[in-house]
PDB file of N, CA and C in Angstrom:
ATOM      1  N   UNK A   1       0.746  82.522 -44.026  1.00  0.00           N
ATOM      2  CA  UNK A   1       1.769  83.144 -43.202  1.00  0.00           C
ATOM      3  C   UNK A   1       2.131  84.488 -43.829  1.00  0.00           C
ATOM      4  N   UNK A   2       2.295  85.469 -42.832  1.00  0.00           N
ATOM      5  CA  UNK A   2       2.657  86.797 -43.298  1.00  0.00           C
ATOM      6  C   UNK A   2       3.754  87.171 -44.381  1.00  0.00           C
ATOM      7  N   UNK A   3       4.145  88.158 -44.957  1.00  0.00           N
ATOM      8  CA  UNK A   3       5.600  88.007 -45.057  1.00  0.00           C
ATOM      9  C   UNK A   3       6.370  88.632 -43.676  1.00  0.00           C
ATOM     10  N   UNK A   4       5.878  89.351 -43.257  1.00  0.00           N
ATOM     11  CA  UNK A   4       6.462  89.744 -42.004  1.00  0.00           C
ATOM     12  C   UNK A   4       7.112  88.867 -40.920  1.00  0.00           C
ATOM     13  N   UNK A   5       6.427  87.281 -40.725  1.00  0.00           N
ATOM     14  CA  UNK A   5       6.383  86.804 -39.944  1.00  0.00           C
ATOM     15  C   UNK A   5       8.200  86.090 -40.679  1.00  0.00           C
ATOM     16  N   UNK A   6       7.818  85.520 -41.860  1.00  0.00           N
ATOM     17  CA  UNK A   6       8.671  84.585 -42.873  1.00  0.00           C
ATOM     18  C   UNK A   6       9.613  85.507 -42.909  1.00  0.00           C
ATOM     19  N   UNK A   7       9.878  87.393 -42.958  1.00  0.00           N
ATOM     20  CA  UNK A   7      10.940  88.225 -43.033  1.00  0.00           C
ATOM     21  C   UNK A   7      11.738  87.946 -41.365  1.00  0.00           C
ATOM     22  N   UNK A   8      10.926  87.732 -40.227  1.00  0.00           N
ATOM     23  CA  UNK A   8      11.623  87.988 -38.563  1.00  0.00           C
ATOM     24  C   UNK A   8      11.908  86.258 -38.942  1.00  0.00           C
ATOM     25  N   UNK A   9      11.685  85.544 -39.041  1.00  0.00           N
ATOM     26  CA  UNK A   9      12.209  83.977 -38.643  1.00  0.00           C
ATOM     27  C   UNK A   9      13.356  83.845 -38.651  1.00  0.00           C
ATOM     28  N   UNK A  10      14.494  84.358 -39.554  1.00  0.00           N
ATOM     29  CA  UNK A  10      15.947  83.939 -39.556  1.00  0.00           C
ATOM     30  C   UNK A  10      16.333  84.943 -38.279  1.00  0.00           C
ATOM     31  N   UNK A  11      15.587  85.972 -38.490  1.00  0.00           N
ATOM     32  CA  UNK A  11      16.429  87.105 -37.189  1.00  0.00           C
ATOM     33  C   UNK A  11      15.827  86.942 -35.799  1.00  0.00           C
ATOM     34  N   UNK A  12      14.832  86.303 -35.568  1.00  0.00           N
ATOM     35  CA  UNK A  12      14.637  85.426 -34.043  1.00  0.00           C
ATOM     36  C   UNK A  12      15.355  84.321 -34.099  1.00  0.00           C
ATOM     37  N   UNK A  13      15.763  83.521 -35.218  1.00  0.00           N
ATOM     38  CA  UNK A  13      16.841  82.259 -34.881  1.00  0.00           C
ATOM     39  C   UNK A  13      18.057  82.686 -34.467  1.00  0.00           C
ATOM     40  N   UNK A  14      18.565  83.568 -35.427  1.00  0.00           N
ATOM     41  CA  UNK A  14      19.612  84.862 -34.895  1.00  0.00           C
ATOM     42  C   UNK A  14      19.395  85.187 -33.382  1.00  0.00           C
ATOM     43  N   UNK A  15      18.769  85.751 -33.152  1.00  0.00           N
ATOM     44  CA  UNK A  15      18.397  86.636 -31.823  1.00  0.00           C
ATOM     45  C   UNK A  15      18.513  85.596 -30.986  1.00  0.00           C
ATOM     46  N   UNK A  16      18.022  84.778 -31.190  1.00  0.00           N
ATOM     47  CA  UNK A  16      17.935  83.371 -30.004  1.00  0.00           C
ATOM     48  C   UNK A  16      18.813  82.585 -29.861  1.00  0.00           C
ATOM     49  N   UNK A  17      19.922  82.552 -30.878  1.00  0.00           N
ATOM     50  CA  UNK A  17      20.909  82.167 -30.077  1.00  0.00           C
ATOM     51  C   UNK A  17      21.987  83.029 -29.392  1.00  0.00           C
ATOM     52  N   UNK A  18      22.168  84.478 -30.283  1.00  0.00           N
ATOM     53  CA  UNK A  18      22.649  85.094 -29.442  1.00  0.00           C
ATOM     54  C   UNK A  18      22.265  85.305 -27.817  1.00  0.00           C
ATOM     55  N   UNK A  19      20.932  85.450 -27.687  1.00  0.00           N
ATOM     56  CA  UNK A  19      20.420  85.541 -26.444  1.00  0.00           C
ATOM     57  C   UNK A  19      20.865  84.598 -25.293  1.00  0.00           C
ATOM     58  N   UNK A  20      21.628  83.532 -25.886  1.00  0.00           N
ATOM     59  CA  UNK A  20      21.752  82.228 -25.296  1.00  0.00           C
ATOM     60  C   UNK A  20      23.232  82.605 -24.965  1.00  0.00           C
ATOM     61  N   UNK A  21      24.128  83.017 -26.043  1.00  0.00           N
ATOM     62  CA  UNK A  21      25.258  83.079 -25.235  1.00  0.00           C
ATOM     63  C   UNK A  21      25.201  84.781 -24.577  1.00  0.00           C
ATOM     64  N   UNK A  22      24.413  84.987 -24.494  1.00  0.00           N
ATOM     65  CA  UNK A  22      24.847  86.468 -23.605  1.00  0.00           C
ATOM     66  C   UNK A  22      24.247  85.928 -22.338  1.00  0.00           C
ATOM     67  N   UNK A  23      23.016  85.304 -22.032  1.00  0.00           N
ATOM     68  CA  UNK A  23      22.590  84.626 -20.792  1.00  0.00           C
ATOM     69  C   UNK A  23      23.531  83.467 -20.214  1.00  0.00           C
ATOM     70  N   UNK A  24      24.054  82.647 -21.256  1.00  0.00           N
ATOM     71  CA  UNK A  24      25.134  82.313 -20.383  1.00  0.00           C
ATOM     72  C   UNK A  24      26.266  83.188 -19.976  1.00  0.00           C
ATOM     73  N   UNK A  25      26.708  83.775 -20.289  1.00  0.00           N
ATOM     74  CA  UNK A  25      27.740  85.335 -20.015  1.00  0.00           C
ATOM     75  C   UNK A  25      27.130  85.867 -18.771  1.00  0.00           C
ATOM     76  N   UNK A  26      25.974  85.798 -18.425  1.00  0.00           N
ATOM     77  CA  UNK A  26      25.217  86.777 -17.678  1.00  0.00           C
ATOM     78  C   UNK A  26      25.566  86.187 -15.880  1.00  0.00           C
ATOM     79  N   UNK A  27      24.939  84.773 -16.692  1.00  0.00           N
ATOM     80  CA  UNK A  27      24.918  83.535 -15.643  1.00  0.00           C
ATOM     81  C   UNK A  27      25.930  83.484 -14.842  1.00  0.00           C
ATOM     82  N   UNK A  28      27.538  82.951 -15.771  1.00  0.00           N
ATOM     83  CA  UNK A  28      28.717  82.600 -15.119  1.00  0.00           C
ATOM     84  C   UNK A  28      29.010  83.750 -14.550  1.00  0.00           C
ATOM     85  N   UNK A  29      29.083  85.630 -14.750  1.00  0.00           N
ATOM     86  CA  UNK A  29      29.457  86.440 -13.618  1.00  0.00           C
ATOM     87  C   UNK A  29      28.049  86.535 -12.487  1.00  0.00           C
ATOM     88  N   UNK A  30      27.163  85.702 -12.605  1.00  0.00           N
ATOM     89  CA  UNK A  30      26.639  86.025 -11.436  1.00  0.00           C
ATOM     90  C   UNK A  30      26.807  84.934 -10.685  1.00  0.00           C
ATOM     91  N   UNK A  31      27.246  84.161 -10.860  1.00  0.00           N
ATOM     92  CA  UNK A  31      27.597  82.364 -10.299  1.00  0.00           C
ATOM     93  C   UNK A  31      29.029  82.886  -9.529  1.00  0.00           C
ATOM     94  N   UNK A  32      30.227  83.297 -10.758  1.00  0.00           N
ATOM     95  CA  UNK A  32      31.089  83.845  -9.814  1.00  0.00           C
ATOM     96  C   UNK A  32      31.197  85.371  -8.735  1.00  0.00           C
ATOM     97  N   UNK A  33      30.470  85.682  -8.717  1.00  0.00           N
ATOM     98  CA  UNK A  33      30.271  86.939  -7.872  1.00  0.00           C
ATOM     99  C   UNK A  33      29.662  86.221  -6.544  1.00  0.00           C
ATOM    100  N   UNK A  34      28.643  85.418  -6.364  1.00  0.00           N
ATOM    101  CA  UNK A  34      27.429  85.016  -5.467  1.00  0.00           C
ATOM    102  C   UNK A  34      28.442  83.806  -4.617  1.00  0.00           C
ATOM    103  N   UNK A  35      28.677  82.683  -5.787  1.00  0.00           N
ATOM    104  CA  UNK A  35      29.137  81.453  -5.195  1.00  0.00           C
ATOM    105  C   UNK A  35      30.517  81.197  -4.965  1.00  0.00           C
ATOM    106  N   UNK A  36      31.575  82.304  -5.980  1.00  0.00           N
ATOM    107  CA  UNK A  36      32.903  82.635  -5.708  1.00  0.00           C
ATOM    108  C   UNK A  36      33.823  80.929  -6.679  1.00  0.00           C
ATOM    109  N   UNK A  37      32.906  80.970  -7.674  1.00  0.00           N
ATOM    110  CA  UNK A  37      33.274  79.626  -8.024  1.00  0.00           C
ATOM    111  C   UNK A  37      32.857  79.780  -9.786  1.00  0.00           C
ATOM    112  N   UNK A  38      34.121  79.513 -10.386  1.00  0.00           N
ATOM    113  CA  UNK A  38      34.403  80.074 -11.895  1.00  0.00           C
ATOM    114  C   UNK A  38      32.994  80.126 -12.889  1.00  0.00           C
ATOM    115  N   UNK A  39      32.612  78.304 -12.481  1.00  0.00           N
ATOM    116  CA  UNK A  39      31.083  77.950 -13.313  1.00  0.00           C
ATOM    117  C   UNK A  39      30.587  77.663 -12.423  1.00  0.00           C
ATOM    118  N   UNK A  40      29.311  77.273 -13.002  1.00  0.00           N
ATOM    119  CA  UNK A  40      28.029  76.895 -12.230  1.00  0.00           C
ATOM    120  C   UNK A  40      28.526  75.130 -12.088  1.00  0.00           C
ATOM    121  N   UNK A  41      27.748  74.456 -11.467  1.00  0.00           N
ATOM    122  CA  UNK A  41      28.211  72.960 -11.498  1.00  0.00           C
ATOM    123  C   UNK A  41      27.385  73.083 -12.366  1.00  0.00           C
ATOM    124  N   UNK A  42      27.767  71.412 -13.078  1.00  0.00           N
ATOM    125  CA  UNK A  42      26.595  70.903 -13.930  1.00  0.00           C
ATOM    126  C   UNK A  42      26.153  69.954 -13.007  1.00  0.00           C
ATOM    127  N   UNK A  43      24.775  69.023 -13.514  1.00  0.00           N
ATOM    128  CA  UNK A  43      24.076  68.198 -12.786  1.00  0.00           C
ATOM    129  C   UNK A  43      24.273  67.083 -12.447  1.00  0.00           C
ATOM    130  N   UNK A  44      25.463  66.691 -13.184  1.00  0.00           N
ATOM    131  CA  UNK A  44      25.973  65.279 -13.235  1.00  0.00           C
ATOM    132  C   UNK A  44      27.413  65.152 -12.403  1.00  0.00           C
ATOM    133  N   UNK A  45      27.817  66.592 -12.071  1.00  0.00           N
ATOM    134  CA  UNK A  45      29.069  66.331 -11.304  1.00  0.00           C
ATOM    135  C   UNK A  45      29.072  66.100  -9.900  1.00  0.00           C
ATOM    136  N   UNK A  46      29.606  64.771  -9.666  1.00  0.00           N
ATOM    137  CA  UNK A  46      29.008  64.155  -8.419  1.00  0.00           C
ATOM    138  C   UNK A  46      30.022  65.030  -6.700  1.00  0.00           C
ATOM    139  N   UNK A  47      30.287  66.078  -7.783  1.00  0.00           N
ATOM    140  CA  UNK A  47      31.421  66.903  -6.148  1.00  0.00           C
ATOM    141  C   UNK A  47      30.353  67.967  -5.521  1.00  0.00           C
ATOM    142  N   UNK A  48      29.087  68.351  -6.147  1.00  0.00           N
ATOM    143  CA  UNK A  48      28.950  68.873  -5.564  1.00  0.00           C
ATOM    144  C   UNK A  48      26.729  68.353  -5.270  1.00  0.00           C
ATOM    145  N   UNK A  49      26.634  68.706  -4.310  1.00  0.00           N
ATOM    146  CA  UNK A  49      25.277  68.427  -3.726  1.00  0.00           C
ATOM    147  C   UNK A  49      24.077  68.993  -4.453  1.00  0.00           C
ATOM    148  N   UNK A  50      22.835  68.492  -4.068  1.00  0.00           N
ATOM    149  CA  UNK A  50      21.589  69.231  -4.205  1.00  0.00           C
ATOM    150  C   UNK A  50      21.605  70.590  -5.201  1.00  0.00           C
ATOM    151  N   UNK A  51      21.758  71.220  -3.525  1.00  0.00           N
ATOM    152  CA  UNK A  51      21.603  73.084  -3.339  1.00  0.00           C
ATOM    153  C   UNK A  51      22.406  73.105  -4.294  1.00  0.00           C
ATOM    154  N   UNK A  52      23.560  73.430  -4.469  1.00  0.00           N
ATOM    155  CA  UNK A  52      24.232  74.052  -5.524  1.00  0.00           C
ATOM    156  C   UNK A  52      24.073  73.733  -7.154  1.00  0.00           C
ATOM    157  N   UNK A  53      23.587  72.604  -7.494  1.00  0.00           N
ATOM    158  CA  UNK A  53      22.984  71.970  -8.541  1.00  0.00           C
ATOM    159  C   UNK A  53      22.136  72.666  -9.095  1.00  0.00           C
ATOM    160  N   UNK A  54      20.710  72.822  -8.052  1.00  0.00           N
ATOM    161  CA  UNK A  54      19.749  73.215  -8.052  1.00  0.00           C
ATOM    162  C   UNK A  54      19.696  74.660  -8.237  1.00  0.00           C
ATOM    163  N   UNK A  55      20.541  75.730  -7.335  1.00  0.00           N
ATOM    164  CA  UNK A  55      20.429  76.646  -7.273  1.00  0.00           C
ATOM    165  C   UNK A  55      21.279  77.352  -8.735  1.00  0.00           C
ATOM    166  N   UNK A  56      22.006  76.323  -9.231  1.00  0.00           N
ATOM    167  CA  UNK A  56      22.595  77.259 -10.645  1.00  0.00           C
ATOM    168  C   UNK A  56      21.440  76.849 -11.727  1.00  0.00           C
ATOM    169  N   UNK A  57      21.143  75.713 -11.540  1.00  0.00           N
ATOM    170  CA  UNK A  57      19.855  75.832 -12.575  1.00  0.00           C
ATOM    171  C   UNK A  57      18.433  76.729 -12.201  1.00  0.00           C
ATOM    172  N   UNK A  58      18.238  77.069 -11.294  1.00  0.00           N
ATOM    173  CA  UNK A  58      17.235  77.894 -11.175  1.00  0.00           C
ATOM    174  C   UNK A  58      17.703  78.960 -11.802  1.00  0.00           C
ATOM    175  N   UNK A  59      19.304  79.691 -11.660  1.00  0.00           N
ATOM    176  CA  UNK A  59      19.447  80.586 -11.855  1.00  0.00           C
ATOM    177  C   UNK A  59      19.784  80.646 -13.501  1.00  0.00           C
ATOM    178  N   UNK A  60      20.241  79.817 -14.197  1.00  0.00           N
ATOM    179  CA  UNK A  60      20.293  79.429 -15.385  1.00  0.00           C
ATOM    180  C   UNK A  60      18.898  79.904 -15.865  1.00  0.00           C
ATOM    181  N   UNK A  61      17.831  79.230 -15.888  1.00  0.00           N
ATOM    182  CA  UNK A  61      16.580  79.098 -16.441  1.00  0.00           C
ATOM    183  C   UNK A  61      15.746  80.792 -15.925  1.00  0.00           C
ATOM    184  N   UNK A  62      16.059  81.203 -15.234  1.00  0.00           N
ATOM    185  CA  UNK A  62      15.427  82.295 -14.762  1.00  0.00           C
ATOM    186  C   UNK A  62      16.217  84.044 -15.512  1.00  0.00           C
ATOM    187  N   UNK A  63      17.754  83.771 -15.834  1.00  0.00           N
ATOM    188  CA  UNK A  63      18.070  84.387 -16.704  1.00  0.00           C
ATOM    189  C   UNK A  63      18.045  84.398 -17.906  1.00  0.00           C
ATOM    190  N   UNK A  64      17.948  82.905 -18.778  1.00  0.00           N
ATOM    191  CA  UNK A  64      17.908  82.577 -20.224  1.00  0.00           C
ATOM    192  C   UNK A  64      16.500  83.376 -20.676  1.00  0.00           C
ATOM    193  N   UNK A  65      15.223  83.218 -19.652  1.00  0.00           N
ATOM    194  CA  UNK A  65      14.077  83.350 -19.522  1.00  0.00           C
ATOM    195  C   UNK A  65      14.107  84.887 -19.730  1.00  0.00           C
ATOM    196  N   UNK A  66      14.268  85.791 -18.877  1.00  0.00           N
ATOM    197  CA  UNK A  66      14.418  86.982 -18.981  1.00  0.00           C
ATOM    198  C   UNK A  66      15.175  87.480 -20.044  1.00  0.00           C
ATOM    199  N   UNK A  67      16.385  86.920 -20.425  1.00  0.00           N
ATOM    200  CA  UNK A  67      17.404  87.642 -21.861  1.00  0.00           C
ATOM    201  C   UNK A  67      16.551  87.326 -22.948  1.00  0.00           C
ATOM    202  N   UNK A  68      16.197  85.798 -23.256  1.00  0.00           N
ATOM    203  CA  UNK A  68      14.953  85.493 -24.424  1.00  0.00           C
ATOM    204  C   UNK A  68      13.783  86.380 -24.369  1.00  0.00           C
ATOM    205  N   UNK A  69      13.254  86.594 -23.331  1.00  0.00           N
ATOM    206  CA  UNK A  69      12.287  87.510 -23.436  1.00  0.00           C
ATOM    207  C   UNK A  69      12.226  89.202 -23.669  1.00  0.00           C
ATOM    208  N   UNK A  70      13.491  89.681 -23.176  1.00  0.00           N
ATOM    209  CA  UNK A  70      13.674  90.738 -23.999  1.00  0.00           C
ATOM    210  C   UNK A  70      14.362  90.687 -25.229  1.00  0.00           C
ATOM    211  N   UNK A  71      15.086  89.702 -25.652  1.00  0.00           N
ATOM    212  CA  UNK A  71      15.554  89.891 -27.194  1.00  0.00           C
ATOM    213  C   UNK A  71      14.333  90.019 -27.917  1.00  0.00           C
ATOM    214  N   UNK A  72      13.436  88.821 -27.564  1.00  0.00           N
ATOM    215  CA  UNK A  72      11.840  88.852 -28.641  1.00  0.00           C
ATOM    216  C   UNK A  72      11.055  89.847 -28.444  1.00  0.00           C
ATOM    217  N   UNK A  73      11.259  90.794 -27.470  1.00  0.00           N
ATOM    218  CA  UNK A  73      10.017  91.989 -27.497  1.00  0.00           C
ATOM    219  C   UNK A  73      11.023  92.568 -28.501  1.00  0.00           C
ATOM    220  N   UNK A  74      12.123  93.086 -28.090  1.00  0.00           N
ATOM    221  CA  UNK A  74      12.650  94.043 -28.778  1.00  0.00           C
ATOM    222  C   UNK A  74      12.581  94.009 -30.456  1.00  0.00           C
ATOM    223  N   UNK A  75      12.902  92.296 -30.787  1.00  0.00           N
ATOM    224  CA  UNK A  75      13.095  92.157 -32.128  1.00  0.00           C
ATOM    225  C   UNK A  75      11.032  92.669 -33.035  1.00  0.00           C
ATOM    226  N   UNK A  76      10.344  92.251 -32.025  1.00  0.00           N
ATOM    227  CA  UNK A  76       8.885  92.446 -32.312  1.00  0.00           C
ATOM    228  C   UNK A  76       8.905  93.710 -32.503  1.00  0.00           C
ATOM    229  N   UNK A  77       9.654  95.000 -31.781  1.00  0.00           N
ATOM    230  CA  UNK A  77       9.649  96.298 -31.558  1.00  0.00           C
ATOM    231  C   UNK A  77       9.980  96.749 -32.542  1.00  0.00           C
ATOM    232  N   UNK A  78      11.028  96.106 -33.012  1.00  0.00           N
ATOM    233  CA  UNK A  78      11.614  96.598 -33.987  1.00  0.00           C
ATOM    234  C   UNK A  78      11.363  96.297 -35.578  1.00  0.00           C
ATOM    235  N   UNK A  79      10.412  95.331 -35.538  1.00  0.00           N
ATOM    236  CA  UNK A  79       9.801  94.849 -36.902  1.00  0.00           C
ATOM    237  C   UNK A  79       8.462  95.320 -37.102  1.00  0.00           C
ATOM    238  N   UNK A  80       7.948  96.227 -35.959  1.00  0.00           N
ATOM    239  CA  UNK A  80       6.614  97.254 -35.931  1.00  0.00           C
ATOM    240  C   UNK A  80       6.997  98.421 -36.467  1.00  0.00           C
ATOM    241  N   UNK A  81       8.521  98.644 -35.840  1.00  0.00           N
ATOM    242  CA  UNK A  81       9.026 100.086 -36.324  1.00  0.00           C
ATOM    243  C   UNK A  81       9.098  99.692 -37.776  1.00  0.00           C
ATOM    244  N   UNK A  82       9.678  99.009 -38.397  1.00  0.00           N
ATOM    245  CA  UNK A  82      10.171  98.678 -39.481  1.00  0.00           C
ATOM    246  C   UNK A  82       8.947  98.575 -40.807  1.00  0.00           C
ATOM    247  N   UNK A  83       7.837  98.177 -40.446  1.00  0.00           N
ATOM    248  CA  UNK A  83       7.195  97.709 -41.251  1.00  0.00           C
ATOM    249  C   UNK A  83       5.465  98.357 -40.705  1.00  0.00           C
ATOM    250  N   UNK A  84       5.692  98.514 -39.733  1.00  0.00           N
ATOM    251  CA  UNK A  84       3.984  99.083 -39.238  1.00  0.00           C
ATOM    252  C   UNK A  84       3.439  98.442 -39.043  1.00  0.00           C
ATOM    253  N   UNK A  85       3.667  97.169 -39.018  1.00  0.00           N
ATOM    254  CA  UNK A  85       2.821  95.640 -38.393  1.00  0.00           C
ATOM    255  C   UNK A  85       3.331  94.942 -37.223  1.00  0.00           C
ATOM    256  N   UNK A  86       2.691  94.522 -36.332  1.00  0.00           N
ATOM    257  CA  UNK A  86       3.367  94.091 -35.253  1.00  0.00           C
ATOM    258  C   UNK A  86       3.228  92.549 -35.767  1.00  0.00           C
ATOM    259  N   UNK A  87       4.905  92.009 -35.511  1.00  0.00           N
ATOM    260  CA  UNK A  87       4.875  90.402 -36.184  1.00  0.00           C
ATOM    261  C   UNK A  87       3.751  88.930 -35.311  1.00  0.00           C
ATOM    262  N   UNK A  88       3.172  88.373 -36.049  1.00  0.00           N
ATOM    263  CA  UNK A  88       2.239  87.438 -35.670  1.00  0.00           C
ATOM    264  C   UNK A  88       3.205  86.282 -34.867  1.00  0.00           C
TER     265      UNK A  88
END
């Protein structure tokens, strides 16, 4: 294993969870803007149906997806700048 790789590991564990609460941040104003409703349901709350279940987890998983994926290019970006190696 690189050292490069063993230097980014704590700062993608870092990165990844931050990424997690900014995608949830991201989530709940687009849940309340769209659905006019504070949170998303969760899956187990029996008040609300299907669609709305469904449709906050799509939207859940489709933003976590996108915020994770730019935290890790960037952090990759930035450990090329850093070191002249792009991390493995």
């Amino acid at each position: 294993m690189s050292w490069q790789r063993l230097a980014y590991k704590p700062v993608g564990v870092l990165a990844g969870v931050g990424a997690g609460v900014v995608a949830g941040a991201i989530v709940k104003r687009i849940w309340q803007a769209v659905a006019g409703m504070p949170d998303p349901p969760d899956a187990r709350d029996e008040r609300y149906g299907w669609g709305p279940v469904l449709a906050a987890a799509a939207l859940q998983g489709a933003v976590f997806a996108v915020v994770k994926a730019a935290v890790d290019r960037g952090g990759a970006v930035s450990v090329r700048r850093l070191t002249g190696e792009w991390p493995d």
